[in-house]
C-alpha atoms as a PDB file:
ATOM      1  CA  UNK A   1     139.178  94.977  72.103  1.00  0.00           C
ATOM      2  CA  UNK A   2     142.006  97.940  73.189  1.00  0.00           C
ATOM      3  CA  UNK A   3     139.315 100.328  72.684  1.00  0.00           C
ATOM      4  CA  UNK A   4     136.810  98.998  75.452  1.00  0.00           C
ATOM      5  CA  UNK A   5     139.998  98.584  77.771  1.00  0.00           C
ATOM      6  CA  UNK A   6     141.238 101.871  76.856  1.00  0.00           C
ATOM      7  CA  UNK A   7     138.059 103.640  78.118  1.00  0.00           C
ATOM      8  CA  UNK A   8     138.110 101.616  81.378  1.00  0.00           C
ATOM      9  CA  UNK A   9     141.650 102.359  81.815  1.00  0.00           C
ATOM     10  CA  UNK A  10     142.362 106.229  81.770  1.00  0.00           C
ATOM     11  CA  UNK A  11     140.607 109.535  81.286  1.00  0.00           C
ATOM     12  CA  UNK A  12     142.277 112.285  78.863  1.00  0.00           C
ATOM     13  CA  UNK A  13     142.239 115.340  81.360  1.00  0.00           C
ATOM     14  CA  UNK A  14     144.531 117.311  78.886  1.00  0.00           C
ATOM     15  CA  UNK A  15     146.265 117.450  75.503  1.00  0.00           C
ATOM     16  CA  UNK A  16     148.830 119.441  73.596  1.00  0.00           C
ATOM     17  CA  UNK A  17     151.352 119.185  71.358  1.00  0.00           C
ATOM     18  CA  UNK A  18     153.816 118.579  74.043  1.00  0.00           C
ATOM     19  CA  UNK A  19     151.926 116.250  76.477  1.00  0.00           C
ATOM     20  CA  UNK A  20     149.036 114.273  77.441  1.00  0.00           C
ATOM     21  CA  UNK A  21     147.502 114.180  80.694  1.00  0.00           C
ATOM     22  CA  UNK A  22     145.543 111.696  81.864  1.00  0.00           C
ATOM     23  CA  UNK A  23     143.579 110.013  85.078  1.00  0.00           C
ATOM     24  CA  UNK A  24     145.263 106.523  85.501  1.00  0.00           C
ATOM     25  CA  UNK A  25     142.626 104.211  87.144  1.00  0.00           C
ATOM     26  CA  UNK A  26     143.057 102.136  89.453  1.00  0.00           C
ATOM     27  CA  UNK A  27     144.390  98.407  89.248  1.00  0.00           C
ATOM     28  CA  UNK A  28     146.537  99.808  85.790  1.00  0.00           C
ATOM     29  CA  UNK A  29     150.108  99.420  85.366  1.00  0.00           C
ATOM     30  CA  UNK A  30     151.683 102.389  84.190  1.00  0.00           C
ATOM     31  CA  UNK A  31     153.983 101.052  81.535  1.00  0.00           C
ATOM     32  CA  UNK A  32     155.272  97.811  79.868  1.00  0.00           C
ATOM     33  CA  UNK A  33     156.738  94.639  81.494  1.00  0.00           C
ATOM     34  CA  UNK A  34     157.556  91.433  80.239  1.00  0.00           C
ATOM     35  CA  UNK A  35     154.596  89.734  81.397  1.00  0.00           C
ATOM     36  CA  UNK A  36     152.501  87.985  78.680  1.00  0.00           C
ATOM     37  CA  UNK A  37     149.573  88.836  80.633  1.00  0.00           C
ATOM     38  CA  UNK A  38     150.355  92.642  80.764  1.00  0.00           C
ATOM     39  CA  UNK A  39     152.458  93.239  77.990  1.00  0.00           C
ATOM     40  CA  UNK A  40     149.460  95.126  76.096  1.00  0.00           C
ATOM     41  CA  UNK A  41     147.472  95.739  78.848  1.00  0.00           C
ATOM     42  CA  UNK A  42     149.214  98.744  80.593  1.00  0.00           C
ATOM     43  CA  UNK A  43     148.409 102.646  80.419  1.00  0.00           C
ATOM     44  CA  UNK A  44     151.611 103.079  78.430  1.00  0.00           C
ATOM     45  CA  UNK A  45     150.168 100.325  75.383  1.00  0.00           C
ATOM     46  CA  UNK A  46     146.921 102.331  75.605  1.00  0.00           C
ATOM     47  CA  UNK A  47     148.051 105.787  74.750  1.00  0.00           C
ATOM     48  CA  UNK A  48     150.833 104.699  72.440  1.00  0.00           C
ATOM     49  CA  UNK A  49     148.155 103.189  70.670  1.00  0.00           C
ATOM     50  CA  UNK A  50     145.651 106.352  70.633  1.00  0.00           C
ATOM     51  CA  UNK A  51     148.769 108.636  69.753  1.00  0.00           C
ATOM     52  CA  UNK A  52     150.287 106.263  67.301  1.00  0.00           C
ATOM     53  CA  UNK A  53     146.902 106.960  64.939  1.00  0.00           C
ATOM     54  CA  UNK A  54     147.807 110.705  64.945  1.00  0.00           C
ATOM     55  CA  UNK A  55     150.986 109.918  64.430  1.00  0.00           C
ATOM     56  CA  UNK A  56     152.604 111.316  67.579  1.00  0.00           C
ATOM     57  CA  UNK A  57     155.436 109.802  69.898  1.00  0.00           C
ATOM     58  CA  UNK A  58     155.029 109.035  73.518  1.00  0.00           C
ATOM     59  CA  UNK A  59     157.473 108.989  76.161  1.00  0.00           C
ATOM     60  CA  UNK A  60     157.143 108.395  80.265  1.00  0.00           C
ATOM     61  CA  UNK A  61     158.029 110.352  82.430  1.00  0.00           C
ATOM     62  CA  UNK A  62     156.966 109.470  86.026  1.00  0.00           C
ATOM     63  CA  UNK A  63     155.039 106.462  87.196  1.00  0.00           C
ATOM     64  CA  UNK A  64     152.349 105.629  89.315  1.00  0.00           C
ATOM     65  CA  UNK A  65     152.015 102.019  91.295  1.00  0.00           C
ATOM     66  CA  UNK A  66     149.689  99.390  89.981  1.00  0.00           C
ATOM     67  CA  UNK A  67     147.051 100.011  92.809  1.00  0.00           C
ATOM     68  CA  UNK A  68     147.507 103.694  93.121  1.00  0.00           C
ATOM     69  CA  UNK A  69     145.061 105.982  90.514  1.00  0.00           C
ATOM     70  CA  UNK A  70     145.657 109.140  89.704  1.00  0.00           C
ATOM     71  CA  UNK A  71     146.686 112.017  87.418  1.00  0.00           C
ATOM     72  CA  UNK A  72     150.153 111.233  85.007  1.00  0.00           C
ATOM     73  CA  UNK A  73     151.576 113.451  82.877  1.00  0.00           C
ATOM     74  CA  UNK A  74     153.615 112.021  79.365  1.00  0.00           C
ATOM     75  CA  UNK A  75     155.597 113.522  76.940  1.00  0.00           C
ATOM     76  CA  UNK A  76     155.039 113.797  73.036  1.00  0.00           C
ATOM     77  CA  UNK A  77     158.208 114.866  72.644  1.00  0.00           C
ATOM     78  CA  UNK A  78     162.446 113.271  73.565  1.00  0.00           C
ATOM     79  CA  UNK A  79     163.292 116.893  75.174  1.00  0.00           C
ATOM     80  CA  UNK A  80     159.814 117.575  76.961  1.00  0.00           C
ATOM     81  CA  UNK A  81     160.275 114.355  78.432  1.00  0.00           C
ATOM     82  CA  UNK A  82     163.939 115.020  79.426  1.00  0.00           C
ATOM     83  CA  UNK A  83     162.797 119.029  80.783  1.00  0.00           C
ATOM     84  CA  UNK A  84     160.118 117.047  82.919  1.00  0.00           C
ATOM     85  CA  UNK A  85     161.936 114.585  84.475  1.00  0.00           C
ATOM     86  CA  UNK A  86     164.693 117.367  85.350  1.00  0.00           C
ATOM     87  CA  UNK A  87     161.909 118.994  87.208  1.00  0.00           C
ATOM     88  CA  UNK A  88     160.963 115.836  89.560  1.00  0.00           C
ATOM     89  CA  UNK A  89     164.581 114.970  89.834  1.00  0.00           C
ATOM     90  CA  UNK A  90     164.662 119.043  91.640  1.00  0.00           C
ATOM     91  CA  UNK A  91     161.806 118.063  92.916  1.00  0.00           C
ATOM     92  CA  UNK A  92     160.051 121.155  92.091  1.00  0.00           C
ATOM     93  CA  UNK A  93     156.671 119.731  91.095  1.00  0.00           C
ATOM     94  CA  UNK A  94     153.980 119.587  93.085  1.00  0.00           C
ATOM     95  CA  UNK A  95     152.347 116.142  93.821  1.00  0.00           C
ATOM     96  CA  UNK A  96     148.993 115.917  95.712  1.00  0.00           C
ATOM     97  CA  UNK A  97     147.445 112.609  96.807  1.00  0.00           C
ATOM     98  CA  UNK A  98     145.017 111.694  98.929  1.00  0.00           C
ATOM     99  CA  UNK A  99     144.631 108.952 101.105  1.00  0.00           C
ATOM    100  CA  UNK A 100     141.626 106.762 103.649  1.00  0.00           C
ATOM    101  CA  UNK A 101     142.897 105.425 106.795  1.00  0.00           C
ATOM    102  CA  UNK A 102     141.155 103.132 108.924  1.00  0.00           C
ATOM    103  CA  UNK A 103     142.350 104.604 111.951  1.00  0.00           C
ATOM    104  CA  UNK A 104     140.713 107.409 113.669  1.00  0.00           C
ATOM    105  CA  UNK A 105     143.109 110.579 113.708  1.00  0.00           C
ATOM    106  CA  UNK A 106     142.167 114.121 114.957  1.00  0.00           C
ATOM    107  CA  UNK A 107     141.210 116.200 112.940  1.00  0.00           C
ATOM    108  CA  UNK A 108     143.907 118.962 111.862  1.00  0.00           C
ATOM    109  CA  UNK A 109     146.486 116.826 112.818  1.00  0.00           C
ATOM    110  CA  UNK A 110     149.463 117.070 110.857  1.00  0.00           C
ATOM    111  CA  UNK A 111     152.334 114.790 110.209  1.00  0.00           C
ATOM    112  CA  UNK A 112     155.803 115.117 108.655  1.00  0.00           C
ATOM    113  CA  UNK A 113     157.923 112.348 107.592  1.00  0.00           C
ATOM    114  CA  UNK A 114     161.754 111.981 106.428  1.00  0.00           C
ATOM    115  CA  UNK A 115     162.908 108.936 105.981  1.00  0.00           C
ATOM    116  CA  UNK A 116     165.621 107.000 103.808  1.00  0.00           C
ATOM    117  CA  UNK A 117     164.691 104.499 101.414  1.00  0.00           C
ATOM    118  CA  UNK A 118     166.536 101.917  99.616  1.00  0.00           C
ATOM    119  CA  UNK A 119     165.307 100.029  96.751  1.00  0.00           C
ATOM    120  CA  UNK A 120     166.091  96.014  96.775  1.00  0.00           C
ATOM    121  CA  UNK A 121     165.058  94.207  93.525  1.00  0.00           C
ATOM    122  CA  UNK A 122     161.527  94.557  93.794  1.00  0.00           C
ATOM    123  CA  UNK A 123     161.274  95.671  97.262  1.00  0.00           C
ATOM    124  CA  UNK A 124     161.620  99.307  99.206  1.00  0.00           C
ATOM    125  CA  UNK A 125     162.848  98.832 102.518  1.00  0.00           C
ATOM    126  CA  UNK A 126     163.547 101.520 105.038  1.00  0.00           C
ATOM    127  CA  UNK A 127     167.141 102.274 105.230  1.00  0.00           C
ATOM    128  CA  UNK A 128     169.288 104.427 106.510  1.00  0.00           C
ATOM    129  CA  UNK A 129     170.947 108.237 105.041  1.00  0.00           C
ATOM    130  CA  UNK A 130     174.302 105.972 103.375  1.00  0.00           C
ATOM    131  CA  UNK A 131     171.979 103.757 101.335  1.00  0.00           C
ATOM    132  CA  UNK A 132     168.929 104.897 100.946  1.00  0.00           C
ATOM    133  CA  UNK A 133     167.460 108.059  99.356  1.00  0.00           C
ATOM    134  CA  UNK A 134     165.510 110.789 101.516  1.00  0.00           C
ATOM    135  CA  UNK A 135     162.177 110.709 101.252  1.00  0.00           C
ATOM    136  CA  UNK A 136     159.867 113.787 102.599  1.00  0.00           C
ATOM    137  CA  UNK A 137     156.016 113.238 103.285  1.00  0.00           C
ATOM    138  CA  UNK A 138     153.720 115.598 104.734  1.00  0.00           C
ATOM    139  CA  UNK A 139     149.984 114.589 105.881  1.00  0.00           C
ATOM    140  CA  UNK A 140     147.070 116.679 106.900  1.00  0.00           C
ATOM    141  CA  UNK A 141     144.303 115.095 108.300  1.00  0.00           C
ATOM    142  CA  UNK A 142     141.466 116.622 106.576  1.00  0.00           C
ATOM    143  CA  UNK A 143     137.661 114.817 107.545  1.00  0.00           C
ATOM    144  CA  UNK A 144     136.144 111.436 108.386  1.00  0.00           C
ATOM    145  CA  UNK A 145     134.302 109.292 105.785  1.00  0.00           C
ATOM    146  CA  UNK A 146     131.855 105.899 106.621  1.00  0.00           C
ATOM    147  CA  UNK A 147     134.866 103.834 106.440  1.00  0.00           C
ATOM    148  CA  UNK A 148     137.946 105.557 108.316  1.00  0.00           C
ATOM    149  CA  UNK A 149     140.088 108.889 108.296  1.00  0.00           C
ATOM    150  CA  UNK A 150     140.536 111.163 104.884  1.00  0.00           C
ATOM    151  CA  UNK A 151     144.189 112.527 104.910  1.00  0.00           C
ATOM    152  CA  UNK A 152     145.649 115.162 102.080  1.00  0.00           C
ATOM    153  CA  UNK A 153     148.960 114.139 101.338  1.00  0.00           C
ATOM    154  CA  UNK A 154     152.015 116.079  99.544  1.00  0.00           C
ATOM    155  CA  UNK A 155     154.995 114.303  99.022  1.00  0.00           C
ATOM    156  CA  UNK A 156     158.470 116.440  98.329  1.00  0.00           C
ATOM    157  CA  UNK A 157     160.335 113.636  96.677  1.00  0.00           C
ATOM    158  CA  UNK A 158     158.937 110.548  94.149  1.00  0.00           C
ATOM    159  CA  UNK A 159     159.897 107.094  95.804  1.00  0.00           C
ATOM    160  CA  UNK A 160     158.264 104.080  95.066  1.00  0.00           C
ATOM    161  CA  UNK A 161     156.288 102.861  97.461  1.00  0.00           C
ATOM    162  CA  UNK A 162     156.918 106.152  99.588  1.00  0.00           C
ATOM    163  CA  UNK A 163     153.682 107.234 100.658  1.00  0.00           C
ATOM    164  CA  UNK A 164     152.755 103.731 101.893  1.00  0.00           C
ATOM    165  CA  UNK A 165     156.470 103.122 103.929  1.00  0.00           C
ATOM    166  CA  UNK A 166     155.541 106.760 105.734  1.00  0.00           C
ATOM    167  CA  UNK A 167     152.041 105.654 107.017  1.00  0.00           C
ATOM    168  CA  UNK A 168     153.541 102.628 108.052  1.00  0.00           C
ATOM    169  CA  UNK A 169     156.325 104.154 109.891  1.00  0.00           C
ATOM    170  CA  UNK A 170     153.368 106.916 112.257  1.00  0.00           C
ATOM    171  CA  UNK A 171     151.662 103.310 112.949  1.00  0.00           C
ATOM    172  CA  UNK A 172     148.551 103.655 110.307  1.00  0.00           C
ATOM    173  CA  UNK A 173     146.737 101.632 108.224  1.00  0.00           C
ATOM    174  CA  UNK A 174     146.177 102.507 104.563  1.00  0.00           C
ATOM    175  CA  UNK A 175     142.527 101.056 103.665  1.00  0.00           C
ATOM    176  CA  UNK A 176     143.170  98.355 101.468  1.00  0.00           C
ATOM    177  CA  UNK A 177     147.228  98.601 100.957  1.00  0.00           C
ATOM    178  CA  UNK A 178     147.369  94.444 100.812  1.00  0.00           C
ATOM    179  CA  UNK A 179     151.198  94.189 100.957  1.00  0.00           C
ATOM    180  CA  UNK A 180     152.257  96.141 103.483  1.00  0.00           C
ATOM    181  CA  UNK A 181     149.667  96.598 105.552  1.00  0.00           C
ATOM    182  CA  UNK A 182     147.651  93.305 105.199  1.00  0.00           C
ATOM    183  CA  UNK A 183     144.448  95.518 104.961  1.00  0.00           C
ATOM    184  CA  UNK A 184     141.715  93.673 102.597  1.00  0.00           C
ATOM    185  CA  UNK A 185     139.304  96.567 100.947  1.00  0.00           C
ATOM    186  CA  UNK A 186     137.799  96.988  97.466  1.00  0.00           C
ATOM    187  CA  UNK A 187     140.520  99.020  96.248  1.00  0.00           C
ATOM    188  CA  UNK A 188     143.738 100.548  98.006  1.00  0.00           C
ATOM    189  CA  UNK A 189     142.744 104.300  98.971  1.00  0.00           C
ATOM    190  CA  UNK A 190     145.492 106.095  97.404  1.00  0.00           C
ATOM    191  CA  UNK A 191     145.050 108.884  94.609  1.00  0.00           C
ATOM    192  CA  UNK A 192     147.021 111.550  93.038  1.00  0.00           C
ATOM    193  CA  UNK A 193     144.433 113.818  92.348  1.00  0.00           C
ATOM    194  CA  UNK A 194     146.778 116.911  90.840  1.00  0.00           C
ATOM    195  CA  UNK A 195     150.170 117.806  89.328  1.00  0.00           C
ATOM    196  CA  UNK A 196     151.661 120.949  89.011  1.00  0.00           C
ATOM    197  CA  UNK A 197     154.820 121.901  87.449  1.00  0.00           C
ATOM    198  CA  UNK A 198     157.130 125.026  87.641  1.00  0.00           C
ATOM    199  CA  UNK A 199     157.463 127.851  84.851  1.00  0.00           C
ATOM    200  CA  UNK A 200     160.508 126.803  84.415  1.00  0.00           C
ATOM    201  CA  UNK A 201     159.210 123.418  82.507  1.00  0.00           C
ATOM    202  CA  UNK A 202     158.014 125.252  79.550  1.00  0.00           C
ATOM    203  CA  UNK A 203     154.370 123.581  79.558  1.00  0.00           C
ATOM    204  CA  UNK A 204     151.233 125.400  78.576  1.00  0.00           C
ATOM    205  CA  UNK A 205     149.574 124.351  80.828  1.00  0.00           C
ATOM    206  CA  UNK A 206     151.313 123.508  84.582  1.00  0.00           C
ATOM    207  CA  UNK A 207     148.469 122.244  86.645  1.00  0.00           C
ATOM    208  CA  UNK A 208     146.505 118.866  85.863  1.00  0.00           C
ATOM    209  CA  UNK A 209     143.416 117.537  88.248  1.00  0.00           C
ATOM    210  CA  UNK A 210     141.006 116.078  88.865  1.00  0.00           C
ATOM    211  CA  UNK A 211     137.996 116.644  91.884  1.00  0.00           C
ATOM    212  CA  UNK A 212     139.708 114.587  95.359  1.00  0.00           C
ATOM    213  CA  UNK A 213     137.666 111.590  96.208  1.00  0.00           C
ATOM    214  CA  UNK A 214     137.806 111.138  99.781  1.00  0.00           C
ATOM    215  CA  UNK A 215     138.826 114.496 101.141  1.00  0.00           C
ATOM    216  CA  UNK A 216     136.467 117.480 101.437  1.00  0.00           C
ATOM    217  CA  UNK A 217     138.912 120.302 101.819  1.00  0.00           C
ATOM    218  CA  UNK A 218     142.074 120.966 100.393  1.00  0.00           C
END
């Protein structure tokens, strides 16, 4: 049963003895919660159970949301994981998503965004530079596709819910972002479609992708 839910939920883009990389689909929670429902059926379950047969550790070390797919990077190892998450806390690795708006932007047109967001229980709301924590998002608007505007995205800190908050804030819609932007699609068009992480993080490899699915030039 884990195996046919396995292969539906994530794609192995790369493996070492340090890390895994993987493609998260979409509609996948990245780790465990205390929901019966999800409980086993998270990315997190799925690759501790692939890694657990070759006796090997896992251990998270960024997130993505439910709806969002893309590229994750996890650690095999307690101080890989701990070297890794010093290098998004620096912010020093590179995070490229890309997103469909239903809006119709000019293309070229480039946007940058700083705002401050605080985190209340299970909601972000936009705050203010005492509470919340800056968050810096750049957009490039890069062609059109049948159903809206193709943007690249780059984001220079990791909030939750950050990317989302910032297209809100210019006055956009995000195809299919239910919650905060009421839109109703197949899917919310968000994906991380590459990682990259500094020399300093020690990894073999430092750049994990996969091919963009909405824009056509990077």
């Amino acid at each position: 049963m884990i195996q046919n839910k396995d292969k539906v939920a994530y794609t192995i883009l790369y493996e070492d003895e340090d890390v895994i990389a993987v493609y998260k689909k979409r509609d996948v929670l990245s780790i465990r919660t205390l929901d019966k429902k999800t409980f086993s059926h998270n990315l997190y379950h799925y690759l501790h159970e692939y890694l657990g047969v070759k006796n090997e550790k896992l251990f998270i070390v960024h997130r993505l949301d439910y709806e969002t797919s893309g590229v994750m990077v996890f650690a095999k190892k307690p101080e890989v994981k701990e070297k890794l998450q010093r290098c998004f806390e620096a912010h020093t690795v590179g995070r490229f998503y890309e997103a469909v708006l239903s809006d119709h932007l000019d293309l070229g047109a480039h946007f940058h965004v700083v705002q401050y967001l605080e985190e209340k229980g299970q909601k972000v709301v936009v705050s203010d530079k005492e509470h919340g924590k800056e968050s810096v998002t750049d957009f490039d608007v890069t062609n059109y596709i049948q159903i809206g505007t193709a943007v690249a995205v780059t984001i220079a800190t990791g909030r939750r819910n950050q990317i989302r908050l910032a297209i809100k804030s210019l006055g956009y819609t995000l195809l299919g972002d239910k919650r905060l932007a009421k839109s109703e699609a197949k899917r919310m068009y968000l994906n991380e479609y590459k990682l990259t992480f500094p020399p300093e993080s020690g990894l073999k490899a430092t750049t994990f992708e996969t091919a963009p699915l909405w824009i056509t030039k990077q």
